[in-house]
PDB file of N, CA and C in Angstrom:
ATOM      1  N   UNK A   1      17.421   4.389 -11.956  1.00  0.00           N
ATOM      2  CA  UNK A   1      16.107   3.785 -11.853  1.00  0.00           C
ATOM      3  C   UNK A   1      15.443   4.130 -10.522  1.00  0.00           C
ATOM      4  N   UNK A   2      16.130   3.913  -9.259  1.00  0.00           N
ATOM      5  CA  UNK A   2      15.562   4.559  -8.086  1.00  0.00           C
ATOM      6  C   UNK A   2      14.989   5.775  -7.779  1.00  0.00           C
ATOM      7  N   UNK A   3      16.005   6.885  -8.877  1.00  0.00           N
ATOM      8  CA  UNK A   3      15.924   8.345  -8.889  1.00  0.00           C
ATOM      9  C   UNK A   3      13.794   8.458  -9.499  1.00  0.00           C
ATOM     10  N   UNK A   4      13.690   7.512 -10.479  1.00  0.00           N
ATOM     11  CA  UNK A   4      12.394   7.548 -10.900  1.00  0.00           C
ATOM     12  C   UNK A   4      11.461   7.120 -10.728  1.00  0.00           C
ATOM     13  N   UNK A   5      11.804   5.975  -9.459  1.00  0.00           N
ATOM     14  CA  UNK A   5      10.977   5.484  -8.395  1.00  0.00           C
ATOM     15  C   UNK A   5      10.480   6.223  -7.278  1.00  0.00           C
ATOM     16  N   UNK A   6      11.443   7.815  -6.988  1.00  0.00           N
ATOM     17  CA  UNK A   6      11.795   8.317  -5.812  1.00  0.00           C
ATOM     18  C   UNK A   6      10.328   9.687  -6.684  1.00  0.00           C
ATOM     19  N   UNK A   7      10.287   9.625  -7.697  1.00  0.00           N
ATOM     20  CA  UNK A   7      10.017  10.876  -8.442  1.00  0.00           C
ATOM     21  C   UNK A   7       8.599  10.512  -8.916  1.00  0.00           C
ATOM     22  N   UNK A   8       8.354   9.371  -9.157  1.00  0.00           N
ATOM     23  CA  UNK A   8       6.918   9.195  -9.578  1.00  0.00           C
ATOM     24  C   UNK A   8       6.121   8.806  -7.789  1.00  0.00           C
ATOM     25  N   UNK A   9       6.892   8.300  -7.295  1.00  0.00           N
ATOM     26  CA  UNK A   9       5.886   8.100  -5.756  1.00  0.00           C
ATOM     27  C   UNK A   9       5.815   9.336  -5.391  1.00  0.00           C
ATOM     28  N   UNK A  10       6.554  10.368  -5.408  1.00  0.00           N
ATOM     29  CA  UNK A  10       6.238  11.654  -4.946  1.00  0.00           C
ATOM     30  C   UNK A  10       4.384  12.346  -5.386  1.00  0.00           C
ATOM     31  N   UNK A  11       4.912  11.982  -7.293  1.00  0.00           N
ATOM     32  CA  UNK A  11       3.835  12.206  -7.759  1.00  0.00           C
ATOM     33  C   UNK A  11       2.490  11.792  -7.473  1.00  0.00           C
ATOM     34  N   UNK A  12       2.545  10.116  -7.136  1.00  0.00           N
ATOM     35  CA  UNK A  12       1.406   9.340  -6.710  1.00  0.00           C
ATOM     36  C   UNK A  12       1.102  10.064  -5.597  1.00  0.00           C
ATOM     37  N   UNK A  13       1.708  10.285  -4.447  1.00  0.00           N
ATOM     38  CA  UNK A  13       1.357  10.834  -3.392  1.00  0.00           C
ATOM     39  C   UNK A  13       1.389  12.008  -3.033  1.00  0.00           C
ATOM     40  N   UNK A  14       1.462  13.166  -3.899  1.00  0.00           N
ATOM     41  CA  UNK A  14       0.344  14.365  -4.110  1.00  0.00           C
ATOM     42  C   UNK A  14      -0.326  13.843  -4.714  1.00  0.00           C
ATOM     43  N   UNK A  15      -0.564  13.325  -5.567  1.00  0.00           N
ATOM     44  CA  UNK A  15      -2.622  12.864  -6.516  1.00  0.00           C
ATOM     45  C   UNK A  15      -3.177  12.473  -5.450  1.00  0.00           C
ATOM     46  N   UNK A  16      -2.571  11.401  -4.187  1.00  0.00           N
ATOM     47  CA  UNK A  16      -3.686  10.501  -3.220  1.00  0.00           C
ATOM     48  C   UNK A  16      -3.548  11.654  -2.710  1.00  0.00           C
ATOM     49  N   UNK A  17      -3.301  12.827  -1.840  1.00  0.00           N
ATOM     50  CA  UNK A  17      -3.256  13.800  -1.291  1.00  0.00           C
ATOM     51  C   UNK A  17      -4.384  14.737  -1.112  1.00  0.00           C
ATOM     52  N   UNK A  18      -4.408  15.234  -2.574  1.00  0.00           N
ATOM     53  CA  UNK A  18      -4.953  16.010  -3.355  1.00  0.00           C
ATOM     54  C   UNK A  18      -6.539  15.427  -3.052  1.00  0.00           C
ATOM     55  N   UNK A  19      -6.892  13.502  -3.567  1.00  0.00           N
ATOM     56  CA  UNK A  19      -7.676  13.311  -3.831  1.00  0.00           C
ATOM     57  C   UNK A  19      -8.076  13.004  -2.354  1.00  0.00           C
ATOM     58  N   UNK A  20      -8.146  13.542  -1.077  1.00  0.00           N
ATOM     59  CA  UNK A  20      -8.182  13.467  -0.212  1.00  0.00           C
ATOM     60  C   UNK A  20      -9.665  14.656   0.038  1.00  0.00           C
ATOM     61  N   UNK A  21      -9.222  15.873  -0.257  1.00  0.00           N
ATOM     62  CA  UNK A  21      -9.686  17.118  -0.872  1.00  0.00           C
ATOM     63  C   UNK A  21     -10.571  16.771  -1.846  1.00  0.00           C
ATOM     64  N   UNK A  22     -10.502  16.820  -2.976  1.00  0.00           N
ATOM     65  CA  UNK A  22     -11.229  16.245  -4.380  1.00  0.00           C
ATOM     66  C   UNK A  22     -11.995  15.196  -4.203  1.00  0.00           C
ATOM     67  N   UNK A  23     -13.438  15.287  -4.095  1.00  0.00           N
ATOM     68  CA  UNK A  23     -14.398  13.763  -4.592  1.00  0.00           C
ATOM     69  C   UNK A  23     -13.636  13.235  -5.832  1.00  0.00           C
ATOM     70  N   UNK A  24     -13.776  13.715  -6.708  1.00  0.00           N
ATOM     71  CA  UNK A  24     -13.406  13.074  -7.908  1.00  0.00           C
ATOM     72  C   UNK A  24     -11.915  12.209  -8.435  1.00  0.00           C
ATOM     73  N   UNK A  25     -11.337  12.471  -7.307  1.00  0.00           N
ATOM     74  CA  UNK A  25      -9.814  11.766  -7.702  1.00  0.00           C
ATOM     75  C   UNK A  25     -10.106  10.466  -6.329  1.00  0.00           C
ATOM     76  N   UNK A  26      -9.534   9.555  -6.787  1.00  0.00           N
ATOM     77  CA  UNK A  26      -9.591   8.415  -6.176  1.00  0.00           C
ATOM     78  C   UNK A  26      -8.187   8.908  -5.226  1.00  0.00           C
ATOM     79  N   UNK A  27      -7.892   8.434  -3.753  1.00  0.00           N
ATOM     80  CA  UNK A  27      -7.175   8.694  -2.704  1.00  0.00           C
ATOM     81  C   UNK A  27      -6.456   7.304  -2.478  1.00  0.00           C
ATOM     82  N   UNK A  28      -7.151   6.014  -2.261  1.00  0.00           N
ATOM     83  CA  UNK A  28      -6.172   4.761  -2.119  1.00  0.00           C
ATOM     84  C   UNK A  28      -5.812   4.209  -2.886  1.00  0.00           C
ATOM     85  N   UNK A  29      -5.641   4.115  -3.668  1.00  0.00           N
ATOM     86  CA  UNK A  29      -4.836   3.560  -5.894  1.00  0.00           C
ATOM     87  C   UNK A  29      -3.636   4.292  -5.459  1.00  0.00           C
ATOM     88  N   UNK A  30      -3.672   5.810  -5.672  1.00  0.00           N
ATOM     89  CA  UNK A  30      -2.639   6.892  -5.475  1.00  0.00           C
ATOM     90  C   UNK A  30      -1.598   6.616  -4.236  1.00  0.00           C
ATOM     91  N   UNK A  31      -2.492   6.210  -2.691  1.00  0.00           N
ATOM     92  CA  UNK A  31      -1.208   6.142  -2.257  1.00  0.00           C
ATOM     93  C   UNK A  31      -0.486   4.414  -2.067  1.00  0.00           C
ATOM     94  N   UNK A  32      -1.572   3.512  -2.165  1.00  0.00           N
ATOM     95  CA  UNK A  32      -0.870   2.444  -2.561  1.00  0.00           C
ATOM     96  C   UNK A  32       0.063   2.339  -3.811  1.00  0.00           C
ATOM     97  N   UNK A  33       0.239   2.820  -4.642  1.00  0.00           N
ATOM     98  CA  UNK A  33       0.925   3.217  -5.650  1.00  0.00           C
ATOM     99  C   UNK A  33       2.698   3.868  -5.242  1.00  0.00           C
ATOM    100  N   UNK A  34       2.005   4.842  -4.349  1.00  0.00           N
ATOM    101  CA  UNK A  34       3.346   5.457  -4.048  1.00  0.00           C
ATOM    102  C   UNK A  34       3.955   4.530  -3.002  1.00  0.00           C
ATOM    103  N   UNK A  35       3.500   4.167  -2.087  1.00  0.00           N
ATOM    104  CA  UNK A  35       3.969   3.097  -1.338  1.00  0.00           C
ATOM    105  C   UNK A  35       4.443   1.892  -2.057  1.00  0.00           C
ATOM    106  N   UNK A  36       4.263   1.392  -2.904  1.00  0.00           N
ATOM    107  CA  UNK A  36       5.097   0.342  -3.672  1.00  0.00           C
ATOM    108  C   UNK A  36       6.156   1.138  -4.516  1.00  0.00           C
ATOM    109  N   UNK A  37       6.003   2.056  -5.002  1.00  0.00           N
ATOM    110  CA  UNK A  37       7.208   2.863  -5.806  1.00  0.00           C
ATOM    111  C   UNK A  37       8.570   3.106  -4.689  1.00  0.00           C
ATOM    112  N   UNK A  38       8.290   3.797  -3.531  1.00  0.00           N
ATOM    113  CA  UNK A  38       8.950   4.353  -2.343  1.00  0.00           C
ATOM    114  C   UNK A  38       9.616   2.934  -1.809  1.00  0.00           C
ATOM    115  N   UNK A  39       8.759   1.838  -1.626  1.00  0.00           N
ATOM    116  CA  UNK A  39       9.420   0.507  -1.621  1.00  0.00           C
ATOM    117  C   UNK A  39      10.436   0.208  -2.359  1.00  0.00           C
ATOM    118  N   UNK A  40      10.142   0.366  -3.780  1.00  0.00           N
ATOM    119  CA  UNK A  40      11.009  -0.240  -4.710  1.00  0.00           C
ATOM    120  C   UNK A  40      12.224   0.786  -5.152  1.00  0.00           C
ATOM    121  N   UNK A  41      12.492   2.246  -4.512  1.00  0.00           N
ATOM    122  CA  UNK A  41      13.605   3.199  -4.298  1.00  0.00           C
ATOM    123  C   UNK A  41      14.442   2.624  -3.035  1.00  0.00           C
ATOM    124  N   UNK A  42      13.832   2.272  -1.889  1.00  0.00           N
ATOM    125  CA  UNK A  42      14.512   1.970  -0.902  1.00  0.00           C
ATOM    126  C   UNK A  42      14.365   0.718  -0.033  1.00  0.00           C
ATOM    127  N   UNK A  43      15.729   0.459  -0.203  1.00  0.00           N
ATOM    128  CA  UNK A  43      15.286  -0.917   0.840  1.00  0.00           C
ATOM    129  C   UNK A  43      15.500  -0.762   2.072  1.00  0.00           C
ATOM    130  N   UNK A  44      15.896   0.561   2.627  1.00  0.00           N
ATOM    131  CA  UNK A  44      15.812   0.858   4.159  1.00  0.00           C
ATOM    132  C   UNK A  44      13.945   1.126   4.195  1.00  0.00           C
ATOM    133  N   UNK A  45      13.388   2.043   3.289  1.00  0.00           N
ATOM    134  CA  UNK A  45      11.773   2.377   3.666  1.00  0.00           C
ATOM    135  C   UNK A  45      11.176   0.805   3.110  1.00  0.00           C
ATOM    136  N   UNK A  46      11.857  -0.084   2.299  1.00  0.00           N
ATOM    137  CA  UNK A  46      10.940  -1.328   2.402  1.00  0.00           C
ATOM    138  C   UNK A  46      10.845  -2.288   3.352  1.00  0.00           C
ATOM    139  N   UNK A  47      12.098  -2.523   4.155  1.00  0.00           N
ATOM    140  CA  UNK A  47      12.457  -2.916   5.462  1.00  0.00           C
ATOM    141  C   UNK A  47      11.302  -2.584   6.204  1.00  0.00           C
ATOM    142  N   UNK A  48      11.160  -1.155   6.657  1.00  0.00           N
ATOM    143  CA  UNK A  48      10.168  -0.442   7.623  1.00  0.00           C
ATOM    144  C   UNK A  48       8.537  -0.782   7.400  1.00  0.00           C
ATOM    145  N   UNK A  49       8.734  -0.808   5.864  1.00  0.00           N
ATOM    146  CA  UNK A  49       6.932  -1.371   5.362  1.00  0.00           C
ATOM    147  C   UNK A  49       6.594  -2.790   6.336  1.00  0.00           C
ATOM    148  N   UNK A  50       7.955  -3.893   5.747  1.00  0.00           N
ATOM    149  CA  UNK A  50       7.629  -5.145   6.093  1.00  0.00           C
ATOM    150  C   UNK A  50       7.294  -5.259   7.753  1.00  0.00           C
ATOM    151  N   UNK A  51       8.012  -4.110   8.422  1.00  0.00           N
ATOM    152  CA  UNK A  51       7.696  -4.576   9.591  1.00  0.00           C
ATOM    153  C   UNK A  51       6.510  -3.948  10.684  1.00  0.00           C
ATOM    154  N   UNK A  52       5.751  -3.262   9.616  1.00  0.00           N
ATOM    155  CA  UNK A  52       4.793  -2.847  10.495  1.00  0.00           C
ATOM    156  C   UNK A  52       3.589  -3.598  10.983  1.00  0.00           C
ATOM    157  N   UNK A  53       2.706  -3.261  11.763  1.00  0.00           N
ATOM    158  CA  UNK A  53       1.652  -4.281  12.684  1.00  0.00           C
ATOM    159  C   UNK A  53       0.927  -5.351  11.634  1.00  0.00           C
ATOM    160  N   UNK A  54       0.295  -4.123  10.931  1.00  0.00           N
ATOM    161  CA  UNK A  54      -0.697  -4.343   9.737  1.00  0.00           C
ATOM    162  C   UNK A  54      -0.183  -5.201   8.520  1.00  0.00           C
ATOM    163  N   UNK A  55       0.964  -5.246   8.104  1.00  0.00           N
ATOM    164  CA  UNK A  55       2.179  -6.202   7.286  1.00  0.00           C
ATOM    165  C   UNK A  55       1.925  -7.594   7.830  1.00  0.00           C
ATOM    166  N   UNK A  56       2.453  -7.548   9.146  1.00  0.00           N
ATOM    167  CA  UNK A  56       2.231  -8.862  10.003  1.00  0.00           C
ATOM    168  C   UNK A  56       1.765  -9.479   9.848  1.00  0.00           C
ATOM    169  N   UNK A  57       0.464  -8.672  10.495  1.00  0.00           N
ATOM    170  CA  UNK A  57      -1.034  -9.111  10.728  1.00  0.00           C
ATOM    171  C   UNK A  57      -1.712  -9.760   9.453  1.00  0.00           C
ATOM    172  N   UNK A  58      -1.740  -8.974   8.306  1.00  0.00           N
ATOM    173  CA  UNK A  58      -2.251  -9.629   7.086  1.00  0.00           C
ATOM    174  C   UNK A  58      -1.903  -9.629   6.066  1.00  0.00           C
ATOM    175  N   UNK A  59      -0.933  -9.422   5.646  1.00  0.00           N
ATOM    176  CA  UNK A  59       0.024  -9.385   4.630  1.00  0.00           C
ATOM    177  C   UNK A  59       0.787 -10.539   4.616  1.00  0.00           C
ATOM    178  N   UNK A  60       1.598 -10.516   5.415  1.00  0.00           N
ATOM    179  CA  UNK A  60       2.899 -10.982   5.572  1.00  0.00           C
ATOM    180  C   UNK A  60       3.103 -12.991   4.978  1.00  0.00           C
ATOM    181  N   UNK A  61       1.731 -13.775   6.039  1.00  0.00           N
ATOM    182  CA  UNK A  61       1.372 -15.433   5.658  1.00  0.00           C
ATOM    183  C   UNK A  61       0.888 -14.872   4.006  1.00  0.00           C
ATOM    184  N   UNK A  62       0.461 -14.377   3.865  1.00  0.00           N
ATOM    185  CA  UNK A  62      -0.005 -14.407   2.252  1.00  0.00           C
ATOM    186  C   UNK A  62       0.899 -14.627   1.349  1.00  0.00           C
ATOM    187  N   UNK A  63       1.966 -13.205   1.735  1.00  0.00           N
ATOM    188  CA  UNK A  63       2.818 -13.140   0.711  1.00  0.00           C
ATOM    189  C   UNK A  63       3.700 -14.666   0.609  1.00  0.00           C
ATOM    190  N   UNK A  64       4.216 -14.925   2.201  1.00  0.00           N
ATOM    191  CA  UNK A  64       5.142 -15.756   2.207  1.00  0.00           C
ATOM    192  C   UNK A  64       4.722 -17.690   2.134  1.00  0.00           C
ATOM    193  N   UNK A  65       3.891 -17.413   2.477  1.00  0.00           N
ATOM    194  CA  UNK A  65       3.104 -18.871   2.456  1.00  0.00           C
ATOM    195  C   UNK A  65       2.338 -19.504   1.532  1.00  0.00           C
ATOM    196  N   UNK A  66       1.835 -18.031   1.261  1.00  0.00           N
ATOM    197  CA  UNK A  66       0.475 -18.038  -0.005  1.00  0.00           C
ATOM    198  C   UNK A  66      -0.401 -18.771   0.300  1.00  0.00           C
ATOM    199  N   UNK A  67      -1.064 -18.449   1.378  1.00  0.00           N
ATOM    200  CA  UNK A  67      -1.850 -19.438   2.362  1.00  0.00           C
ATOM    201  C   UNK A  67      -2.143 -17.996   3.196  1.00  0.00           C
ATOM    202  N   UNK A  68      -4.084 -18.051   3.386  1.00  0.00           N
ATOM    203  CA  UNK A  68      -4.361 -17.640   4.368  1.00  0.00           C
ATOM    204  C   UNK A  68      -5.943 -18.362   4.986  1.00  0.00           C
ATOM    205  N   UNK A  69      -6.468 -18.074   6.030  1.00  0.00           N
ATOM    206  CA  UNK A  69      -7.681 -18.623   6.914  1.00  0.00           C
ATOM    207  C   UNK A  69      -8.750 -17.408   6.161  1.00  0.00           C
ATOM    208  N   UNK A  70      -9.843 -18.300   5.876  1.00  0.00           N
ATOM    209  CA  UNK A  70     -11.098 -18.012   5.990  1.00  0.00           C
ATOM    210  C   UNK A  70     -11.472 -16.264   6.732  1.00  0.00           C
ATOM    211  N   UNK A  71     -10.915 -16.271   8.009  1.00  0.00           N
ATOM    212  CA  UNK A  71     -11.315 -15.274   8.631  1.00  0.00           C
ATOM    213  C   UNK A  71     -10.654 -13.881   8.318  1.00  0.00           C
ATOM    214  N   UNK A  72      -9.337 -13.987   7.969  1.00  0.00           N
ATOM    215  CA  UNK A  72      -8.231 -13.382   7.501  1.00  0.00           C
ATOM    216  C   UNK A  72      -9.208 -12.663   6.325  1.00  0.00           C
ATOM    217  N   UNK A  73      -9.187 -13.705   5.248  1.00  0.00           N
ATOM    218  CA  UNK A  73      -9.663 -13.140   3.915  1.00  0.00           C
ATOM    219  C   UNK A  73     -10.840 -12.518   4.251  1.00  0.00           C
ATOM    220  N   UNK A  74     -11.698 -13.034   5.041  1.00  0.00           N
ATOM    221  CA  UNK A  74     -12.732 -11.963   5.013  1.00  0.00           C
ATOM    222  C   UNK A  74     -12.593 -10.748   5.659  1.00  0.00           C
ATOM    223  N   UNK A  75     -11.779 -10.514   6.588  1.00  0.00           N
ATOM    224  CA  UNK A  75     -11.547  -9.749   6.833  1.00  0.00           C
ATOM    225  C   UNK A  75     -10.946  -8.445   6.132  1.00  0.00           C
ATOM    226  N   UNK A  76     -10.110  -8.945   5.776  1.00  0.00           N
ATOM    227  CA  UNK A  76      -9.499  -8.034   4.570  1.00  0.00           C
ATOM    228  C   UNK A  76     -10.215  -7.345   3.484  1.00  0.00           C
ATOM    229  N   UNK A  77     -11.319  -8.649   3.144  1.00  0.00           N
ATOM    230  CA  UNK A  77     -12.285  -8.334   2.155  1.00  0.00           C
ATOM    231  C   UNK A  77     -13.206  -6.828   2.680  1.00  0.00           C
ATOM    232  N   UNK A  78     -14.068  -7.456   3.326  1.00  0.00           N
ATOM    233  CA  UNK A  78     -14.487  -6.209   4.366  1.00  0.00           C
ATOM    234  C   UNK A  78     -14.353  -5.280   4.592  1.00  0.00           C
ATOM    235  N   UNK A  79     -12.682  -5.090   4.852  1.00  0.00           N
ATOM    236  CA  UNK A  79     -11.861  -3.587   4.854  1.00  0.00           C
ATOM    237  C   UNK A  79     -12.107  -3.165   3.864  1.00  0.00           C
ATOM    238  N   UNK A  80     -11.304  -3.711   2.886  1.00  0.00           N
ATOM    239  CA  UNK A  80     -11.722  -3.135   1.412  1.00  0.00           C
ATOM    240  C   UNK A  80     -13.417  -2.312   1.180  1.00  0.00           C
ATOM    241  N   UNK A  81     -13.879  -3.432   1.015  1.00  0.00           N
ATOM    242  CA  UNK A  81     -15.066  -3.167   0.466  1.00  0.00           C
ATOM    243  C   UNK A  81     -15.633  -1.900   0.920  1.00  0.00           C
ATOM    244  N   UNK A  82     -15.675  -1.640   3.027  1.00  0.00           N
ATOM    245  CA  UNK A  82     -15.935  -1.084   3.365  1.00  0.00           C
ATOM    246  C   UNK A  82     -14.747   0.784   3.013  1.00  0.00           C
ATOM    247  N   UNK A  83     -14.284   0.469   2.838  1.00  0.00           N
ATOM    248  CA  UNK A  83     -13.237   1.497   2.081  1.00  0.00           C
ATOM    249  C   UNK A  83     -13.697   2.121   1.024  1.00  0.00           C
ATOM    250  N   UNK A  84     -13.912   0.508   0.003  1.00  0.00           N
ATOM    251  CA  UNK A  84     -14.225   1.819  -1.411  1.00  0.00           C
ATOM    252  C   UNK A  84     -15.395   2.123  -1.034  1.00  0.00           C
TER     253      UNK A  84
END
């Protein structure tokens, strides 16, 4: 099962790659995609996810609390939005 976790994130991440290059292919679906696949192959590279700044910073009370501030969410929102 890992072996096809290890094999489709590859895939996701040439498409986000690719669609980096390409208007027409969407770039953050693709590599958020592979980043949860690559997670779910390894729990040494999911370890490393959890502990980065950005995890911390706004991820992390969500996941674990399921609770976040006003400012947080908008913030996040924002990113997004300003993204797509």
């Amino acid at each position: 099962m890992k072996i096809l976790f290890i094999i489709f994130g590859i895939i996701s991440f040439i498409l986000g790659a690719i669609g980096v290059v390409l208007p027409i292919l969407p770039t953050t679906p693709f590599l958020l995609l592979s980043a949860f696949l690559f997670s779910k192959s390894s729990d040494r590279f999911h370890e490393y996810l959890i502990q980065t700044k950005l995890y911390q910073k706004y991820i992390n009370e969500m996941v674990i609390e399921r609770k976040t501030t006003r400012k947080k969410r908008n913030q996040s929102l924002f990113t997004v939005t300003l993204i797509f």
